[in-house]
Structure formats: structure tokens, C-alpha cells
N, C-alpha and C. Protein backbone atom coordinates (compact mmCIF):
# COMPACT_ATOMS: atom_id res chain seq x y z
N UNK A 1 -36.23 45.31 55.10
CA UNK A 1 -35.20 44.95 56.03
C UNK A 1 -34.67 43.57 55.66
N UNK A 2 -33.64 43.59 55.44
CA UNK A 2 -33.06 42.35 55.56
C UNK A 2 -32.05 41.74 56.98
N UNK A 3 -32.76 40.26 57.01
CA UNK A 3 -31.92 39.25 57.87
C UNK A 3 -31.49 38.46 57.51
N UNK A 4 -30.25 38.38 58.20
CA UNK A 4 -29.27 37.35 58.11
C UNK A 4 -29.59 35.76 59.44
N UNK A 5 -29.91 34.86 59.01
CA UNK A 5 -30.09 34.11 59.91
C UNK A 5 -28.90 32.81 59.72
N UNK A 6 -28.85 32.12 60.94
CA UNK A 6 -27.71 31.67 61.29
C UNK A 6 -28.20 29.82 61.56
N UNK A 7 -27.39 28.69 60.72
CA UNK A 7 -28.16 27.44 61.37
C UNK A 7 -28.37 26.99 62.77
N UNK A 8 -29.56 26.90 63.45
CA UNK A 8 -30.47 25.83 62.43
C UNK A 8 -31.96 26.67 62.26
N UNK A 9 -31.97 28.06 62.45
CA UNK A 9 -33.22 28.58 62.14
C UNK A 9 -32.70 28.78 60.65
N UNK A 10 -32.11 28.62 59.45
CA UNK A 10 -32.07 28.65 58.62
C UNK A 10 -33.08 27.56 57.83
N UNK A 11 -33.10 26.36 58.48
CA UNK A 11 -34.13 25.50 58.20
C UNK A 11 -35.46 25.80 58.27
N UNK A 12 -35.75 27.06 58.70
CA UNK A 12 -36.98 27.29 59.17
C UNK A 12 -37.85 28.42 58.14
N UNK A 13 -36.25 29.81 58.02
CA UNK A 13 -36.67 31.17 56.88
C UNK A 13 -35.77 31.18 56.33
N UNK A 14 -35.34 30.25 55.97
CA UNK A 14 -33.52 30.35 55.10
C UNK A 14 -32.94 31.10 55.56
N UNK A 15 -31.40 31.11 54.36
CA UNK A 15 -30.60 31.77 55.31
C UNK A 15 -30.58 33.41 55.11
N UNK A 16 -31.60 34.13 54.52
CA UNK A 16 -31.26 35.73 54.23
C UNK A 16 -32.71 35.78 54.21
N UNK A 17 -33.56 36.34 54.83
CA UNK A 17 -34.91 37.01 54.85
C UNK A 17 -35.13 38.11 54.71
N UNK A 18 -36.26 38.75 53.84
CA UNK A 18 -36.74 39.81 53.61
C UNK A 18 -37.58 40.47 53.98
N UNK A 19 -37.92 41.31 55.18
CA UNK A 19 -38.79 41.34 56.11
C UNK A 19 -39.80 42.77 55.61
N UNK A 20 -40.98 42.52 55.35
CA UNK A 20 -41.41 44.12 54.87
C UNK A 20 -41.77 44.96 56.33
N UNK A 21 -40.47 45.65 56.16
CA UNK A 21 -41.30 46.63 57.31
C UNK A 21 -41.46 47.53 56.91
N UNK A 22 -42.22 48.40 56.92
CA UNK A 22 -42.59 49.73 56.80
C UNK A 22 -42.29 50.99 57.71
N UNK A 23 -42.11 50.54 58.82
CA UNK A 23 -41.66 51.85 59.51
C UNK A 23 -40.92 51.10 60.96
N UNK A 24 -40.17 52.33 61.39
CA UNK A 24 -39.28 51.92 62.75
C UNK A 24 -40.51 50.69 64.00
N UNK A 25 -39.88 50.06 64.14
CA UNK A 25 -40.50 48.92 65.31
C UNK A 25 -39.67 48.52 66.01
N UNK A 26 -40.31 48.41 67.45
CA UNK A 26 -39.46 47.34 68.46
C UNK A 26 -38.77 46.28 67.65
N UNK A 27 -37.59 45.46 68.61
CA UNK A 27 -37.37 44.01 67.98
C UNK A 27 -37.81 43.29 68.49
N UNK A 28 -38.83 43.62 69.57
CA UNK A 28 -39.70 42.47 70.28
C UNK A 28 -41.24 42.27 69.06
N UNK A 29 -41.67 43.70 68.68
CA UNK A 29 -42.52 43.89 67.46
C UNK A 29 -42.27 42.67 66.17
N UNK A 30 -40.89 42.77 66.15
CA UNK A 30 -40.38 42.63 64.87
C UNK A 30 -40.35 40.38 64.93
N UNK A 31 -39.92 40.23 66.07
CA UNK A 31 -40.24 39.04 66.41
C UNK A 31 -41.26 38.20 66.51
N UNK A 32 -42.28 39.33 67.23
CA UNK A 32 -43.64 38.62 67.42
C UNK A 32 -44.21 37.98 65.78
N UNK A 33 -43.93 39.29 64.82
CA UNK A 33 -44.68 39.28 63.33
C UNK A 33 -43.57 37.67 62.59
N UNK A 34 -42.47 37.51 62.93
CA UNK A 34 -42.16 36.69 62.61
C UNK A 34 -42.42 35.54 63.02
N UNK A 35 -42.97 35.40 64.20
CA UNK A 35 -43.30 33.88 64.92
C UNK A 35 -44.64 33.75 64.70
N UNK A 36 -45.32 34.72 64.47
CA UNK A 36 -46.55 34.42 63.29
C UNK A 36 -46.60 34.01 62.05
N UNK A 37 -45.35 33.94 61.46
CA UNK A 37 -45.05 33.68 60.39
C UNK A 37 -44.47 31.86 60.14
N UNK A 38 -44.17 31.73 61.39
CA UNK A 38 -43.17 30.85 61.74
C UNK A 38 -42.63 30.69 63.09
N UNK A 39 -44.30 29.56 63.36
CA UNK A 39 -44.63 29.58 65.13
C UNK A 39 -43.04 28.51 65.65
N UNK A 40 -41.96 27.89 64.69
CA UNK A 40 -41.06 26.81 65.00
C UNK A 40 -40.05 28.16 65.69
N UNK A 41 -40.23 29.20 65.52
CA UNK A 41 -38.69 30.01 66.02
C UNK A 41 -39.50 30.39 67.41
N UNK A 42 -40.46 29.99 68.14
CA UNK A 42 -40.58 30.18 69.33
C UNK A 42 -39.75 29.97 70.49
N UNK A 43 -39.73 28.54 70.02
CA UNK A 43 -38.21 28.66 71.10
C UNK A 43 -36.72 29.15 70.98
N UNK A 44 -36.86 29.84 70.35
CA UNK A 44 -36.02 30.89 70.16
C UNK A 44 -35.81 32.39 70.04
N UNK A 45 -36.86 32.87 69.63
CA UNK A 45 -37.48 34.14 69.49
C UNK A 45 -38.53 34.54 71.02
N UNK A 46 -38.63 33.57 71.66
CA UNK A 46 -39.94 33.91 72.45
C UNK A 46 -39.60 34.65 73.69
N UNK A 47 -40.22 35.38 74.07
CA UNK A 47 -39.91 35.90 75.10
C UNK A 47 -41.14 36.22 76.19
N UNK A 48 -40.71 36.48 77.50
CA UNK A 48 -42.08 37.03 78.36
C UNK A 48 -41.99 38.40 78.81
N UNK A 49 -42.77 38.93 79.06
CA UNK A 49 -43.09 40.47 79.54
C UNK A 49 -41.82 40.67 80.58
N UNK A 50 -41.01 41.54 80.39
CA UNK A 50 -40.09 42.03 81.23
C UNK A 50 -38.69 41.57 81.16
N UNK A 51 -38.92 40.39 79.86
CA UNK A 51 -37.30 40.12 79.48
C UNK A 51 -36.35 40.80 78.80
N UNK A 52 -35.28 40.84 78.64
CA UNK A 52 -34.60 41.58 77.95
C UNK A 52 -33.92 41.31 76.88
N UNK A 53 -33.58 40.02 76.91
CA UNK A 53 -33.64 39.44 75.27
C UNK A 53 -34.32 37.77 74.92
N UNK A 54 -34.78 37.40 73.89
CA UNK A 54 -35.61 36.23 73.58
C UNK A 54 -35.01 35.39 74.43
N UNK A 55 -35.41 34.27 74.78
CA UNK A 55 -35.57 32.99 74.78
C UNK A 55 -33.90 32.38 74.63
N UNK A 56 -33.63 32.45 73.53
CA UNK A 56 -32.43 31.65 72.67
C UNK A 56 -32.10 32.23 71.50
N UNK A 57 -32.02 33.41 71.02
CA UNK A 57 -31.67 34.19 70.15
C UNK A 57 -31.29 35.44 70.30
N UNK A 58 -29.60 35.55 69.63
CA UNK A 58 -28.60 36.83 69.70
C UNK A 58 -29.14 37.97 68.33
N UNK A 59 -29.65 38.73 68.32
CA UNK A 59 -29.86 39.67 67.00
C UNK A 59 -28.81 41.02 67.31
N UNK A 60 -28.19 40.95 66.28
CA UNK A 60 -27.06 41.95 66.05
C UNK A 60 -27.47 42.82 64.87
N UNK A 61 -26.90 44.04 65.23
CA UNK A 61 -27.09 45.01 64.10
C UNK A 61 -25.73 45.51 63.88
N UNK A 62 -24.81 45.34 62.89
CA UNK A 62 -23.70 45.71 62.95
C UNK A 62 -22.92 44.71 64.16
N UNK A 63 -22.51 46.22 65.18
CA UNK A 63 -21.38 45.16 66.00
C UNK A 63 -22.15 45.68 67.49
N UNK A 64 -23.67 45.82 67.25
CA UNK A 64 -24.58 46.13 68.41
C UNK A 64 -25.59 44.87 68.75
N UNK A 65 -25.44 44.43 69.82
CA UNK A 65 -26.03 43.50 70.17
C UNK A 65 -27.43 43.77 70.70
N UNK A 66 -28.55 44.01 70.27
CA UNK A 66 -30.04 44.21 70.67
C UNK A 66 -30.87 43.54 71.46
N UNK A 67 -31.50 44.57 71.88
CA UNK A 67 -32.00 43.98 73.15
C UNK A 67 -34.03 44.34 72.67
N UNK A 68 -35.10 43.95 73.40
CA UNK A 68 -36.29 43.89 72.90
C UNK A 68 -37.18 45.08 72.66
N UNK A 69 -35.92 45.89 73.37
CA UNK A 69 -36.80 47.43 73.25
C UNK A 69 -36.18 48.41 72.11
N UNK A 70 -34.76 47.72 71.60
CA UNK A 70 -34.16 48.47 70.51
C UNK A 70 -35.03 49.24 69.49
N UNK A 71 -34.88 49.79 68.85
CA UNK A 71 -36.13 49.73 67.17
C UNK A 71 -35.08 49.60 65.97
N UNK A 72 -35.63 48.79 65.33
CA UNK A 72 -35.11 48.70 64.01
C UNK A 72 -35.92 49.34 62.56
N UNK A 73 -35.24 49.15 62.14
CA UNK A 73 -35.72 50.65 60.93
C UNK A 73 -35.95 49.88 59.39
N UNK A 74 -36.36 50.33 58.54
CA UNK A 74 -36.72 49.44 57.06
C UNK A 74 -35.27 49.17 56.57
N UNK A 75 -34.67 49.83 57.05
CA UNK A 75 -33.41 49.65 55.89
C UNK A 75 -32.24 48.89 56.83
N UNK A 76 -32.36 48.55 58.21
CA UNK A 76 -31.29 47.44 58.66
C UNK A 76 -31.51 46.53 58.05
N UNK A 77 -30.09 45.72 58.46
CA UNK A 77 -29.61 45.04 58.00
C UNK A 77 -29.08 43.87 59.49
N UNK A 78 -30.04 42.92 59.85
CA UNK A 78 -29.78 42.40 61.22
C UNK A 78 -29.31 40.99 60.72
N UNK A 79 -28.61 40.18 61.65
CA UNK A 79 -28.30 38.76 61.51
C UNK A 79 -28.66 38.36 63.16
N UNK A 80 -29.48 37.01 62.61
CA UNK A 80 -29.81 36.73 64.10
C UNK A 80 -29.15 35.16 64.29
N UNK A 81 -28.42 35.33 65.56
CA UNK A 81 -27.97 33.57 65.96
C UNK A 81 -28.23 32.96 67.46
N UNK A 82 -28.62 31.89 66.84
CA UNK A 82 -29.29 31.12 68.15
C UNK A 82 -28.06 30.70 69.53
N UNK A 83 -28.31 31.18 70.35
CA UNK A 83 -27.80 31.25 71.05
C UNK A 83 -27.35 29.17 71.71
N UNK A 84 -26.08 28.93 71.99
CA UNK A 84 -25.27 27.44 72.16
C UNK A 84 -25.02 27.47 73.49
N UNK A 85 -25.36 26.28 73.86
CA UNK A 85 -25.05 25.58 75.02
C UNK A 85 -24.22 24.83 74.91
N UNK A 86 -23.13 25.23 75.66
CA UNK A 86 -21.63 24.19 76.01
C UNK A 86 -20.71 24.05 76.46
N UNK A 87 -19.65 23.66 77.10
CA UNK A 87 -18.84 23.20 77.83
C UNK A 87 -17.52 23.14 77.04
């Protein structure tokens, strides 16, 4: 699977990651394995039981905006962007 990530978590897995998945998973699945990877995208990736999307992060598949129960598959192709605060 490849991701597209967006600054400033680019500082964190650059900007195109290669994620080995092996078979269809949640994107809450798919998050957790990454914030094990890379406990700094917590506040962004993190979420609690019953939310519906992370913390501070938009993950798109195409022109579908995902939510934690989606599944993503070996061969997407996701870009994720941190969600901005502003006026």
C-alpha cells in the first residue's frame, strides 16, 4: 500500500510511505500499526473507542474521505492530511 502524506507528518514518514499490508484491514488497524511505528503521529492519528475519525488526520482514498471502520486493501493508494486550524 502506498501513502501519500502531507506536511508536517512528512517530517515524521516522509512524504510517500510504503506500508506492507498483506490483507484488507480497518484504517483504525492500519493506524494503530503505524503509531507503533511512529508513536510522534499520535496526535494525529489517535483516536478513542467510538470515534469516527482520528484525532487530527483527513485519510482519503481517491475522492473518498475515510472514516475508522473503512478497510483498506494492499493495493490502495491513500494520502493522509493533517487536519488545520483557522480563521
Amino acid at each position: 500500500m502506498k501513502v501519500k502524506v502531507r506536511t508536517p507528518l512528512d517530517k515524521i514518514m516522509g512524504s510517500l510511505k510504503e506500508v506492507p499490508l498483506h490483507h484488507p484491514a480497518m484504517l483504525a488497524d492500519l493506524l494503530r500499526m503505524l503509531m507503533e511505528e511512529a508513536p510522534e503521529l499520535k496526535p494525529y492519528a489517535g483516536f478513542r473507542p467510538g470515534d469516527v475519525q482520528p484525532y487530527g488526520l483527513l485519510v482519503w482514498r481517491g475522492a473518498k474521505l475515510l472514516t475508522l471502520t473503512d478497510m483498506v486493501h494492499p493495493t490502495d493508494e491513500l494520502e493522509m492530511i493533517p487536519m488545520v486550524a483557522g480563521g
